[in-house]
N, C-alpha and C. Protein backbone atom coordinates (compact mmCIF):
# COMPACT_ATOMS: atom_id res chain seq x y z
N UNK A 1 -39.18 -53.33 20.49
CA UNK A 1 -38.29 -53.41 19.38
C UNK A 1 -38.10 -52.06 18.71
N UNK A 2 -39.03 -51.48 18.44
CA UNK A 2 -39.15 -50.11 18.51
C UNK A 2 -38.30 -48.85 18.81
N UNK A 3 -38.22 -49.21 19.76
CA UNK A 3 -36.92 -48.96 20.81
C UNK A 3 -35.67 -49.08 20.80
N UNK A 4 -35.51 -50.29 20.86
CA UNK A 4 -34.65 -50.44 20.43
C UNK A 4 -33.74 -50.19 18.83
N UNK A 5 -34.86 -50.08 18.20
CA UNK A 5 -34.29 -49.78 16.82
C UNK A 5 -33.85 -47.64 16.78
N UNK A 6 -34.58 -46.41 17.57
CA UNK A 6 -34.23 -45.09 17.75
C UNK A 6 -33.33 -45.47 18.58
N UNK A 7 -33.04 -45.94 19.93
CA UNK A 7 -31.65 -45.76 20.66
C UNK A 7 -30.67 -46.29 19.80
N UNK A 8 -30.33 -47.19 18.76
CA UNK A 8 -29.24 -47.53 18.27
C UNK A 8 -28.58 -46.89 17.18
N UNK A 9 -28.36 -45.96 16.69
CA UNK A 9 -28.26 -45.14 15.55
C UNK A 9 -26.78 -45.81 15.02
N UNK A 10 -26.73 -45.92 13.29
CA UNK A 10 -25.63 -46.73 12.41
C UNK A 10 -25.03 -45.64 13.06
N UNK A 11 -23.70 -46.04 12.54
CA UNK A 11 -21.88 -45.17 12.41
C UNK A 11 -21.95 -44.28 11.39
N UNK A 12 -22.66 -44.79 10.33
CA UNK A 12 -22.38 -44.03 9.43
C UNK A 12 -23.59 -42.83 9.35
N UNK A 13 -24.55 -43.27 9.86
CA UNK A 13 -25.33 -42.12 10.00
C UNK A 13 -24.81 -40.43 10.73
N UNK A 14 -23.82 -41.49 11.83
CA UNK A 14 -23.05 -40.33 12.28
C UNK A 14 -22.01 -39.69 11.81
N UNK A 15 -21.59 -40.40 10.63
CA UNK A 15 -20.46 -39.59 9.87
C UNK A 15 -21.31 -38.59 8.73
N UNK A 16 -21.98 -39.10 8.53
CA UNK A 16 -22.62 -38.27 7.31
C UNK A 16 -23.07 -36.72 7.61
N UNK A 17 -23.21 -36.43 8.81
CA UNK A 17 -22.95 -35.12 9.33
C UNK A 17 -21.89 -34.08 9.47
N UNK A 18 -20.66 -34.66 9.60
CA UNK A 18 -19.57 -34.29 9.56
C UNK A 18 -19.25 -33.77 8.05
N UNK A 19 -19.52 -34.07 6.96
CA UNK A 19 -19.33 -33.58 5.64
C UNK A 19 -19.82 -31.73 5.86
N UNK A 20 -21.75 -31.73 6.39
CA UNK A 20 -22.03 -30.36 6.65
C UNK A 20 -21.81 -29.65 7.04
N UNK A 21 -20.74 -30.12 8.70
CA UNK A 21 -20.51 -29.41 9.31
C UNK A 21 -18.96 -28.36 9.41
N UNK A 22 -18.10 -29.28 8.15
CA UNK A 22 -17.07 -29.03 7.50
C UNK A 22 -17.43 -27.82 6.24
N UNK A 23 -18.88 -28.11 5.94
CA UNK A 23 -18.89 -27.17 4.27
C UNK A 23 -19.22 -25.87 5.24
N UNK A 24 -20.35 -26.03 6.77
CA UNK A 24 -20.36 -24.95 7.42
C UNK A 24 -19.01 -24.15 7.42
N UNK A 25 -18.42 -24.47 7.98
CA UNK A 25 -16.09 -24.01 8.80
C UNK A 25 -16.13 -23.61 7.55
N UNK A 26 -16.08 -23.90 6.35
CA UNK A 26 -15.56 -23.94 5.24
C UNK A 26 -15.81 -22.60 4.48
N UNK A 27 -17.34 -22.50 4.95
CA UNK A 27 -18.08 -21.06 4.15
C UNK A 27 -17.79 -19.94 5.28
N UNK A 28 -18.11 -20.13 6.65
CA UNK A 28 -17.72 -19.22 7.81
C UNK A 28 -16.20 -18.71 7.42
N UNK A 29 -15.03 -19.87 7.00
CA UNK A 29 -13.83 -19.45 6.91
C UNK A 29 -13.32 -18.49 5.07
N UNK A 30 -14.21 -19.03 4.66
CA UNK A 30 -14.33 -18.16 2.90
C UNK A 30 -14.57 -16.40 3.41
N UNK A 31 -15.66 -16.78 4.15
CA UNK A 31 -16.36 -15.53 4.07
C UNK A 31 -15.25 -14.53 5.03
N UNK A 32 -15.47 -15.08 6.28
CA UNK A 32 -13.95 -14.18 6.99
C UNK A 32 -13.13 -13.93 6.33
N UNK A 33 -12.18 -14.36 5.39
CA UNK A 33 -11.32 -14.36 4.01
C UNK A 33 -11.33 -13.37 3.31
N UNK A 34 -12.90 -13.51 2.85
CA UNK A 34 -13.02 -12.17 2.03
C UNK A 34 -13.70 -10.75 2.58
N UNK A 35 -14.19 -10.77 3.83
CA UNK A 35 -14.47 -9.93 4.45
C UNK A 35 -13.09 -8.84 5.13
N UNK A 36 -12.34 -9.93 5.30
CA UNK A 36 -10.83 -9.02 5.94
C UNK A 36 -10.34 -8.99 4.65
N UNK A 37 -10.31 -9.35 3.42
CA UNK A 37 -9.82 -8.65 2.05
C UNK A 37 -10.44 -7.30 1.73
N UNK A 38 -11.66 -7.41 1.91
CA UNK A 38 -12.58 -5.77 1.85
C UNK A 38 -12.14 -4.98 2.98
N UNK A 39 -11.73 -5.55 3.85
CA UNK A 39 -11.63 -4.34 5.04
C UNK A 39 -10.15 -3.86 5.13
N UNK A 40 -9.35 -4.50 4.62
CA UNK A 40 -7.57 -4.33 5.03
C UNK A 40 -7.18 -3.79 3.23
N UNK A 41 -7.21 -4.27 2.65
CA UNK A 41 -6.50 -3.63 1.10
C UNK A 41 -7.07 -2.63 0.59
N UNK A 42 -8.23 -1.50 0.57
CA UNK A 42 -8.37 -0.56 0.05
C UNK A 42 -7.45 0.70 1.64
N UNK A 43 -7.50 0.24 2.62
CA UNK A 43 -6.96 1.13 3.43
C UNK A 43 -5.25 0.69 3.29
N UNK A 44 -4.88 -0.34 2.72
CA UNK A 44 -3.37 -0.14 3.04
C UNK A 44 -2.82 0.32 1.40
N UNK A 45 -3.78 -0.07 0.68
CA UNK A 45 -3.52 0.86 -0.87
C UNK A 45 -3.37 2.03 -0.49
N UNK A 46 -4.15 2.84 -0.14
CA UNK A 46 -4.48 4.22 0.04
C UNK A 46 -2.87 4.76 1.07
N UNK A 47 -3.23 4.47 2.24
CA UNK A 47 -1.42 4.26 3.02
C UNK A 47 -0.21 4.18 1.83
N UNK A 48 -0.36 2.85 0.98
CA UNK A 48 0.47 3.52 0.54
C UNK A 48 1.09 4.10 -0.97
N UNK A 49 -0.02 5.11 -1.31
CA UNK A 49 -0.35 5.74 -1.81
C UNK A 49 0.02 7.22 -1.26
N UNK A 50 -0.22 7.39 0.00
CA UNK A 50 0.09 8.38 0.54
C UNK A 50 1.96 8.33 0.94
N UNK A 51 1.95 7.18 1.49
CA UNK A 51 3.73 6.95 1.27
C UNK A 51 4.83 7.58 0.54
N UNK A 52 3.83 7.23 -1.05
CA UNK A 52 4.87 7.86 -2.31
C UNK A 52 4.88 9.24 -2.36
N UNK A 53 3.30 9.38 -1.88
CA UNK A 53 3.52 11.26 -2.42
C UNK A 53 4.23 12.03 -0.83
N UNK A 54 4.25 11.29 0.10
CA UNK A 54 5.00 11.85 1.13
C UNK A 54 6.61 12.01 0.80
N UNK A 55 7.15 10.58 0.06
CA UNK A 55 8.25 10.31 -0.54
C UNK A 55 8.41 11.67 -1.31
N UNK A 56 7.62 11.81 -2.20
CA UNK A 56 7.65 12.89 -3.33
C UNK A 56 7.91 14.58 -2.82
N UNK A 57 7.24 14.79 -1.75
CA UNK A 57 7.31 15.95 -1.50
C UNK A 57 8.35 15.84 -0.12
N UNK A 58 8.75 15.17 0.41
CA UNK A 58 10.35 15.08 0.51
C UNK A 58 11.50 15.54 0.21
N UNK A 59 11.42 14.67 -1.46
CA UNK A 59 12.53 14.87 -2.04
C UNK A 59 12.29 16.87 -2.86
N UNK A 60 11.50 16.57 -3.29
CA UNK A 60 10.88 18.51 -3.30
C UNK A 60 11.86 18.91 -2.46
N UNK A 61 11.27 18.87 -1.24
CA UNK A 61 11.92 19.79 -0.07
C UNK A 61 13.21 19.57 0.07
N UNK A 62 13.91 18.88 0.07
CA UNK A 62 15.37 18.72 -0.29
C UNK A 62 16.01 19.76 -1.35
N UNK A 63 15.07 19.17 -2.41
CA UNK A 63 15.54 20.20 -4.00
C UNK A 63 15.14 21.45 -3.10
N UNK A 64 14.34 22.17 -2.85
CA UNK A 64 13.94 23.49 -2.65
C UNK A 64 15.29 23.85 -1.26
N UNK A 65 15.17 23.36 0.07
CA UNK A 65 16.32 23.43 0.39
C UNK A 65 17.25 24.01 -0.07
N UNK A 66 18.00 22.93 -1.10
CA UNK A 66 19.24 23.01 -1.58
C UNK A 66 19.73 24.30 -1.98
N UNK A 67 18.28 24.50 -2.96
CA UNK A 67 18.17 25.54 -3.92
C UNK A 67 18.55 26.99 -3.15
N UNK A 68 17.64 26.48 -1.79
CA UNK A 68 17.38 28.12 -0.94
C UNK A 68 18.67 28.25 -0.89
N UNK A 69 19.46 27.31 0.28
CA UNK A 69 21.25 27.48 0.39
C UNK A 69 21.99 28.44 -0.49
N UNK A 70 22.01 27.76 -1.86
CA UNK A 70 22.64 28.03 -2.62
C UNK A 70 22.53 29.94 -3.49
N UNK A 71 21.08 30.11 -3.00
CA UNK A 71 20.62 31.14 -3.45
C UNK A 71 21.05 32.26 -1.76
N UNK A 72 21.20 31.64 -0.81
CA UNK A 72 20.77 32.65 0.55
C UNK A 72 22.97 32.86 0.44
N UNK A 73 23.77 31.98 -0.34
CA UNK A 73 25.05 31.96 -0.39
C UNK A 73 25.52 33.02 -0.91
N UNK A 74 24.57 33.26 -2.45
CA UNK A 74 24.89 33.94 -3.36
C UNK A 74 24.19 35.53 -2.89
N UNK A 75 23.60 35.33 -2.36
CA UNK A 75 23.09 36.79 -2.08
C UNK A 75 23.37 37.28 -1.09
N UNK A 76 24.27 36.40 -0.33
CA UNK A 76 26.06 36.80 1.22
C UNK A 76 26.30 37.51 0.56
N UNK A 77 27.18 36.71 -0.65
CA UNK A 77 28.52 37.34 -1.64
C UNK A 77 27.98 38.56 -2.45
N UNK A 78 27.20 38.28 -2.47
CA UNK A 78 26.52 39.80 -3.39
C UNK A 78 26.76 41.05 -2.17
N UNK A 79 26.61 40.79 -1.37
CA UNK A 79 26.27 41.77 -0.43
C UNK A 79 27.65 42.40 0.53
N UNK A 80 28.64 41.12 0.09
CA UNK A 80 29.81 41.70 1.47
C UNK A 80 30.76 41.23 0.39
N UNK A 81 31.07 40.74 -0.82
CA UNK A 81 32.06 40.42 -1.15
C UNK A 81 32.39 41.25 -2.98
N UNK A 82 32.87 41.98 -2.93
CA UNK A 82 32.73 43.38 -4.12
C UNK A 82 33.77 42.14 -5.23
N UNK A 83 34.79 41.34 -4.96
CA UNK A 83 35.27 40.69 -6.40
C UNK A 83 34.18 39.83 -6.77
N UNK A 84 33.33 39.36 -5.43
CA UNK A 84 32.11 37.93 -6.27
C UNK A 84 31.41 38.88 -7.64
N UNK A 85 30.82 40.62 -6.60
CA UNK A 85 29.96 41.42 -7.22
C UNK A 85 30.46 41.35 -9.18
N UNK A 86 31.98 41.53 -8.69
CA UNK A 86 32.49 41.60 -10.18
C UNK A 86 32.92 40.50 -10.91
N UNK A 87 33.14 39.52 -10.53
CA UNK A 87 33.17 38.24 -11.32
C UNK A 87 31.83 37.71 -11.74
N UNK A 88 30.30 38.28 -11.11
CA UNK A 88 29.94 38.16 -11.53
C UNK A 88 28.71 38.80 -12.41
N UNK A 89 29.52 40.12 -12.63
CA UNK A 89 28.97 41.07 -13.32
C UNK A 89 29.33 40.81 -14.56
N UNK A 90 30.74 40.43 -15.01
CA UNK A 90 31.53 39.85 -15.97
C UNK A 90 31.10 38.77 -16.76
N UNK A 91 30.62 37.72 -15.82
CA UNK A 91 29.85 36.57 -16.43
C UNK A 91 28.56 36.89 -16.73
N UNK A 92 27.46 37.67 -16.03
CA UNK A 92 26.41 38.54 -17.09
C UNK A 92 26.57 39.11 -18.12
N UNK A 93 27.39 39.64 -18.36
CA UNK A 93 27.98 40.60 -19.90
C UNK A 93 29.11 40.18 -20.81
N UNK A 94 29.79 38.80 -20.38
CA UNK A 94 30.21 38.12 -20.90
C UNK A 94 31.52 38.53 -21.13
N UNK A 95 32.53 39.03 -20.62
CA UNK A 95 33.34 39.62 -20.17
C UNK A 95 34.42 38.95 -19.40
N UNK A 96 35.47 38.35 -19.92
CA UNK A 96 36.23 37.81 -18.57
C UNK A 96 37.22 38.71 -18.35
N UNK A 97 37.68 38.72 -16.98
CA UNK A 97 38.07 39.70 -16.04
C UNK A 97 39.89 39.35 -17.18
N UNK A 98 40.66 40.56 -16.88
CA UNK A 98 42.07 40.86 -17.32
C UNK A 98 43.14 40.07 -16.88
N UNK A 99 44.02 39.36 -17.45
CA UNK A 99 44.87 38.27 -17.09
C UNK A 99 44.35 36.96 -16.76
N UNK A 100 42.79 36.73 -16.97
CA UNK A 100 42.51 35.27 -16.38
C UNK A 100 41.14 34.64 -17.09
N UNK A 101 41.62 33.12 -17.30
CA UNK A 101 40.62 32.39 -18.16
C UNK A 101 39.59 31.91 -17.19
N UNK A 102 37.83 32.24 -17.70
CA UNK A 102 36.92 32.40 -17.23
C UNK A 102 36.29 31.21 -17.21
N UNK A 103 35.85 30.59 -16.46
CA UNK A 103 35.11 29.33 -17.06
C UNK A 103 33.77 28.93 -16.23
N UNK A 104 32.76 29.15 -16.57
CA UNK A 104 31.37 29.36 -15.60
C UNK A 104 31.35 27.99 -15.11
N UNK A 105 30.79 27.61 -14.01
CA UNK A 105 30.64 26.62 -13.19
C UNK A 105 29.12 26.71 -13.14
N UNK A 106 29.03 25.41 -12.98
CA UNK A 106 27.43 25.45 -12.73
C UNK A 106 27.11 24.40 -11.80
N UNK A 107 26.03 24.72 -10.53
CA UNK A 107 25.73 24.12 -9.56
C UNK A 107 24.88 23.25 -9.90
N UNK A 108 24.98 21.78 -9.03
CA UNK A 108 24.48 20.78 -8.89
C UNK A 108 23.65 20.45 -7.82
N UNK A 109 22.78 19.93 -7.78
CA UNK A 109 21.98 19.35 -6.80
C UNK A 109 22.34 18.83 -5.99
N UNK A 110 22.47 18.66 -4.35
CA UNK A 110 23.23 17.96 -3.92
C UNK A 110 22.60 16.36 -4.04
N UNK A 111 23.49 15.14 -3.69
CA UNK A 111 22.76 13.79 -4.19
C UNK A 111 22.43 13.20 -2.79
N UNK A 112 21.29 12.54 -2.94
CA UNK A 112 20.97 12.28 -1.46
C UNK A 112 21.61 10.88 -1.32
N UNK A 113 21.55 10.29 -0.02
CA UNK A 113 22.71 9.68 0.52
C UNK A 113 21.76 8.17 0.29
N UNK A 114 21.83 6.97 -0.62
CA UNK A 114 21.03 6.24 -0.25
C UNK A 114 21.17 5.21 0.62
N UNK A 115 21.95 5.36 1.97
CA UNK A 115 22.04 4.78 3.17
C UNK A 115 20.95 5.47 4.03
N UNK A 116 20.53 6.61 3.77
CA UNK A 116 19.35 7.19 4.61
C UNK A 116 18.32 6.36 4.49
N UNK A 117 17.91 5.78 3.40
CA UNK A 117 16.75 5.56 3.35
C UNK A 117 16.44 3.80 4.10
N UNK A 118 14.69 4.50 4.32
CA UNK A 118 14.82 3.47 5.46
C UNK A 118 13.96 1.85 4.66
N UNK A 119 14.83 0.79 5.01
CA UNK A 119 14.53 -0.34 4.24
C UNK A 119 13.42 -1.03 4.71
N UNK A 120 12.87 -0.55 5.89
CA UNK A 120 11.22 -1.20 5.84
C UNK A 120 9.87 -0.41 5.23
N UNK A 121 10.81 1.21 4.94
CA UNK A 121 9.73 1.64 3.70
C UNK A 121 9.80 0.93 2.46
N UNK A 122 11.17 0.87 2.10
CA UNK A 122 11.72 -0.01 0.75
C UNK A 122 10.44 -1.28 0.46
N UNK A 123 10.36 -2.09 1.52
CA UNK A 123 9.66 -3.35 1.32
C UNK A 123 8.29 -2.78 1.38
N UNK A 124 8.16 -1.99 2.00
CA UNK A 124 6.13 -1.93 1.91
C UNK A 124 6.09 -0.98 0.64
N UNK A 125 7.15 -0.73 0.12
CA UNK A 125 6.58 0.39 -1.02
C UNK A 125 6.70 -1.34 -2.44
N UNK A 126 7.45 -2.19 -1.74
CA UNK A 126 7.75 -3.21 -2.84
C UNK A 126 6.38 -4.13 -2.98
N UNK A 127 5.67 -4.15 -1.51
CA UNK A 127 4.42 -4.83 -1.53
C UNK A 127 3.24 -4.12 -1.71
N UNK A 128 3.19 -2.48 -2.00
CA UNK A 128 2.18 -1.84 -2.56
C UNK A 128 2.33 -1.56 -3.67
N UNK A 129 3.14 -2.05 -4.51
CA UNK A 129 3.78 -2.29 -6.00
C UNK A 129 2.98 -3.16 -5.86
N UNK A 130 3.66 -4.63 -6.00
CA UNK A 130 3.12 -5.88 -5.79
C UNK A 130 1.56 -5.97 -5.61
N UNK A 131 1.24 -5.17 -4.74
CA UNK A 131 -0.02 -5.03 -5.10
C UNK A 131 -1.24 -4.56 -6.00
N UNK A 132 -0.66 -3.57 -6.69
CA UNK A 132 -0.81 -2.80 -7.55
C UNK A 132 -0.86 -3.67 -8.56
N UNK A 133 -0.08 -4.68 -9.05
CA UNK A 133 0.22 -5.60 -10.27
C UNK A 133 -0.78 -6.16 -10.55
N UNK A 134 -0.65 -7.21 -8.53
CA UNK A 134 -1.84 -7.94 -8.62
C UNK A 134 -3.33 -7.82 -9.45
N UNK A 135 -3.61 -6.40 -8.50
CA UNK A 135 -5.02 -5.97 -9.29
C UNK A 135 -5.32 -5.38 -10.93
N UNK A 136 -3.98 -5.55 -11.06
CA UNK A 136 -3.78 -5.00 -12.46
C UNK A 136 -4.33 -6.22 -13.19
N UNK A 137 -3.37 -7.23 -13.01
CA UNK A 137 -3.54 -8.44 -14.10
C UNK A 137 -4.50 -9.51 -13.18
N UNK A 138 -5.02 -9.43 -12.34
CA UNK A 138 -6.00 -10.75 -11.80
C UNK A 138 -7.32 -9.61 -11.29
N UNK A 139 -8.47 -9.77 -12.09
CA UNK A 139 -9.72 -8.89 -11.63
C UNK A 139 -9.93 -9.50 -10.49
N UNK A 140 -9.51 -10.34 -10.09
CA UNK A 140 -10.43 -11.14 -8.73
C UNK A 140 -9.75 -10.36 -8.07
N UNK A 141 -8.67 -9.82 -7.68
CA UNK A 141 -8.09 -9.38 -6.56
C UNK A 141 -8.76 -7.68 -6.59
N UNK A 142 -9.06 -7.09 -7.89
CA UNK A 142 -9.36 -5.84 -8.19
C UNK A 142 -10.76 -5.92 -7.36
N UNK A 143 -11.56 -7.03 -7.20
CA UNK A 143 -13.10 -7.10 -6.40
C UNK A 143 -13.11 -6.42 -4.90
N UNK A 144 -12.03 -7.17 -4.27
CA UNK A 144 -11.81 -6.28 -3.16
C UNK A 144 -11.33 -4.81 -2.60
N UNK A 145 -10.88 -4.40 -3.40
CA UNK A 145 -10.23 -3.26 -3.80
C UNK A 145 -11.07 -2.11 -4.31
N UNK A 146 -11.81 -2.59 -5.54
CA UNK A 146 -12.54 -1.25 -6.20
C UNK A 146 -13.79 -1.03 -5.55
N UNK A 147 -14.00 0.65 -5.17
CA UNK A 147 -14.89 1.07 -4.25
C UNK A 147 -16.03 0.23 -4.55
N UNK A 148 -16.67 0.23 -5.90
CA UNK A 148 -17.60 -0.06 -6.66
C UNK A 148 -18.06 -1.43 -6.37
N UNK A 149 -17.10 -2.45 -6.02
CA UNK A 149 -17.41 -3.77 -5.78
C UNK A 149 -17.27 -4.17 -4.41
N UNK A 150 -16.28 -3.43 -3.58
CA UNK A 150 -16.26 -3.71 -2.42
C UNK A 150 -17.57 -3.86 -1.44
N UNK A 151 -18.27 -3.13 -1.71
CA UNK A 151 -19.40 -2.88 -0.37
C UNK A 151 -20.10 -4.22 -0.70
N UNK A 152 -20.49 -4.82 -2.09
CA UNK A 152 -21.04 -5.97 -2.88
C UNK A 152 -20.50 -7.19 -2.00
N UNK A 153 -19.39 -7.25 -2.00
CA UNK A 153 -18.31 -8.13 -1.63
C UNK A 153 -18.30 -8.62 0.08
N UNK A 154 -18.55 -7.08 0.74
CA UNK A 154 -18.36 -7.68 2.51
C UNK A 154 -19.73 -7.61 2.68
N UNK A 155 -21.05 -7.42 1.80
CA UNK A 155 -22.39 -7.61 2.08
C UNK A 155 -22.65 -9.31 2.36
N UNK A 156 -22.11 -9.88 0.76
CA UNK A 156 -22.05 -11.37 0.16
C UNK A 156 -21.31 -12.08 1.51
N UNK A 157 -20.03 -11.81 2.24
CA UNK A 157 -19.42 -12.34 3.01
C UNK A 157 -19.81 -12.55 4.03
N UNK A 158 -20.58 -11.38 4.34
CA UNK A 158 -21.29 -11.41 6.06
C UNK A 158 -22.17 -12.15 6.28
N UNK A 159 -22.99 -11.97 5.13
CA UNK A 159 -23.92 -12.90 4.35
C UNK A 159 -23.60 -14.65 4.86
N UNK A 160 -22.61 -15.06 4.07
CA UNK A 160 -22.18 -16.11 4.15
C UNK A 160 -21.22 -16.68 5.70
N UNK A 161 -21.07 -15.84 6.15
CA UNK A 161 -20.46 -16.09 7.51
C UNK A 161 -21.67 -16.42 8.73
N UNK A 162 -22.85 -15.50 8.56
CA UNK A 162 -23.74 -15.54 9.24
C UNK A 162 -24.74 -16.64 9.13
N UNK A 163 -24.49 -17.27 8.01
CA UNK A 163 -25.56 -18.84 7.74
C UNK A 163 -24.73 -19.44 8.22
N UNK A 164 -23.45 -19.53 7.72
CA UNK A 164 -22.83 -20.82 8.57
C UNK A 164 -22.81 -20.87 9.91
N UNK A 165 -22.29 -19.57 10.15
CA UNK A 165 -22.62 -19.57 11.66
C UNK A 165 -24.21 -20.40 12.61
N UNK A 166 -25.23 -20.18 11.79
CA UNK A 166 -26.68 -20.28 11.93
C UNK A 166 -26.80 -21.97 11.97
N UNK A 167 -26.11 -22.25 10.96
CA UNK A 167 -26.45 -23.57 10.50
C UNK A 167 -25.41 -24.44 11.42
N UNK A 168 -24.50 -23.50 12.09
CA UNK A 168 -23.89 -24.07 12.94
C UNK A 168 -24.13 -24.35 14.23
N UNK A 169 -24.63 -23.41 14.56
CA UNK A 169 -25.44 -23.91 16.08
C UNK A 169 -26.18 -24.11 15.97
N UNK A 170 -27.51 -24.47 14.91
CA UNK A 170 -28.71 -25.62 14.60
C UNK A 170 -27.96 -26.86 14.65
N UNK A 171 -26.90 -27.34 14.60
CA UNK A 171 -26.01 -28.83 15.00
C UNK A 171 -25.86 -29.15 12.99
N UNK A 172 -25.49 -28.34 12.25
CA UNK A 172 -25.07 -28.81 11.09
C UNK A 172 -26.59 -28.41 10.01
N UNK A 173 -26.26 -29.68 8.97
CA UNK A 173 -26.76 -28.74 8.12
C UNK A 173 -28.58 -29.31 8.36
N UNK A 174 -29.42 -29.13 7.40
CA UNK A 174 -30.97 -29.60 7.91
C UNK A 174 -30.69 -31.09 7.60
N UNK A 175 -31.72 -32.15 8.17
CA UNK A 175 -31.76 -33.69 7.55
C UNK A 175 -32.32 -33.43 6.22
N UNK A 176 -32.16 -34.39 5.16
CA UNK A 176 -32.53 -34.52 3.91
C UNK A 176 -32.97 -35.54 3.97
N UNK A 177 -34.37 -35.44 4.12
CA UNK A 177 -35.54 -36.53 3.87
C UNK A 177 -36.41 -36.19 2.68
């Protein structure tokens, strides 16, 4: 009888395992979660971070460009063209030339074309904004992110990935007797 009573195990004895072996998946899948949050958002912050100031010194080089042009133009005309020399010797000393009204012009920047720009930078510069917010106004998202908490963060995760894992191939969680 004996016997018969260990070979027959309830139904529900066998469901009652399934709860542990779900909170196991559950913590294995938390922890992966926050382990690829520590490992992927301080390197794509930084990316793009570097984005803008690439953006930045870009547009520099454009302005400087422009500038050179405009300066390598003027110092042609200085050199081969004797009315520029005097029109604009005139406008240094304030002087307008005999029979004719003077009126200084002043150069502009040229404007950059915004069909150049390329619209899958547009969106990752919109989701490293976006990101930026995030950690602004929700500290939880700032955990993964700030040097200071990060290492804390994929210690705790590995942590927690590696019991479940453990407790997972022990066949779930211990009996509670």
């Amino acid at each position: 009888m004996a016997a018969e009573l260990s070979l027959d195990v309830p139904t529900t004895l066998r469901r009652t395992h399934r709860g542990p072996t779900v909170l196991c998946w559950l913590m294995l899948l938390a922890g992966g979660a926050a382990l690829a949050a520590c490992l992927i958002l301080p390197p794509w912050r930084e990316a793009h971070e570097l984005r803008a100031e690439h953006a930045a010194a870009e547009q520099r080089l454009a302005e400087l460009e422009h500038r050179l042009t405009v300066v390598t133009q003027q110092v042609e005309h200085l050199r081969n063209d004797p009315s520029y020399l005097e029109r604009l010797a005139r406008q240094e000393f304030g002087e307008p030339p005999p029979d004719v009204d003077f009126t200084p012009l002043e150069l502009e920047p040229a404007a950059q074309d915004p069909a150049s720009e390329d619209a899958p930078a547009a969106a990752e510069e919109d989701t490293g904004d976006a990101l930026e917010q995030a950690a602004q106004r929700n500290p939880i998202v700032s955990v993964f992110v700030l040097d200071e908490t990060r290492p804390i963060v994929m210690v705790m995760s590995g942590a927690m990935m590696l019991v479940a894992l453990v407790l997972l191939l022990r066949g779930g969680a211990p009996d509670r007797r």
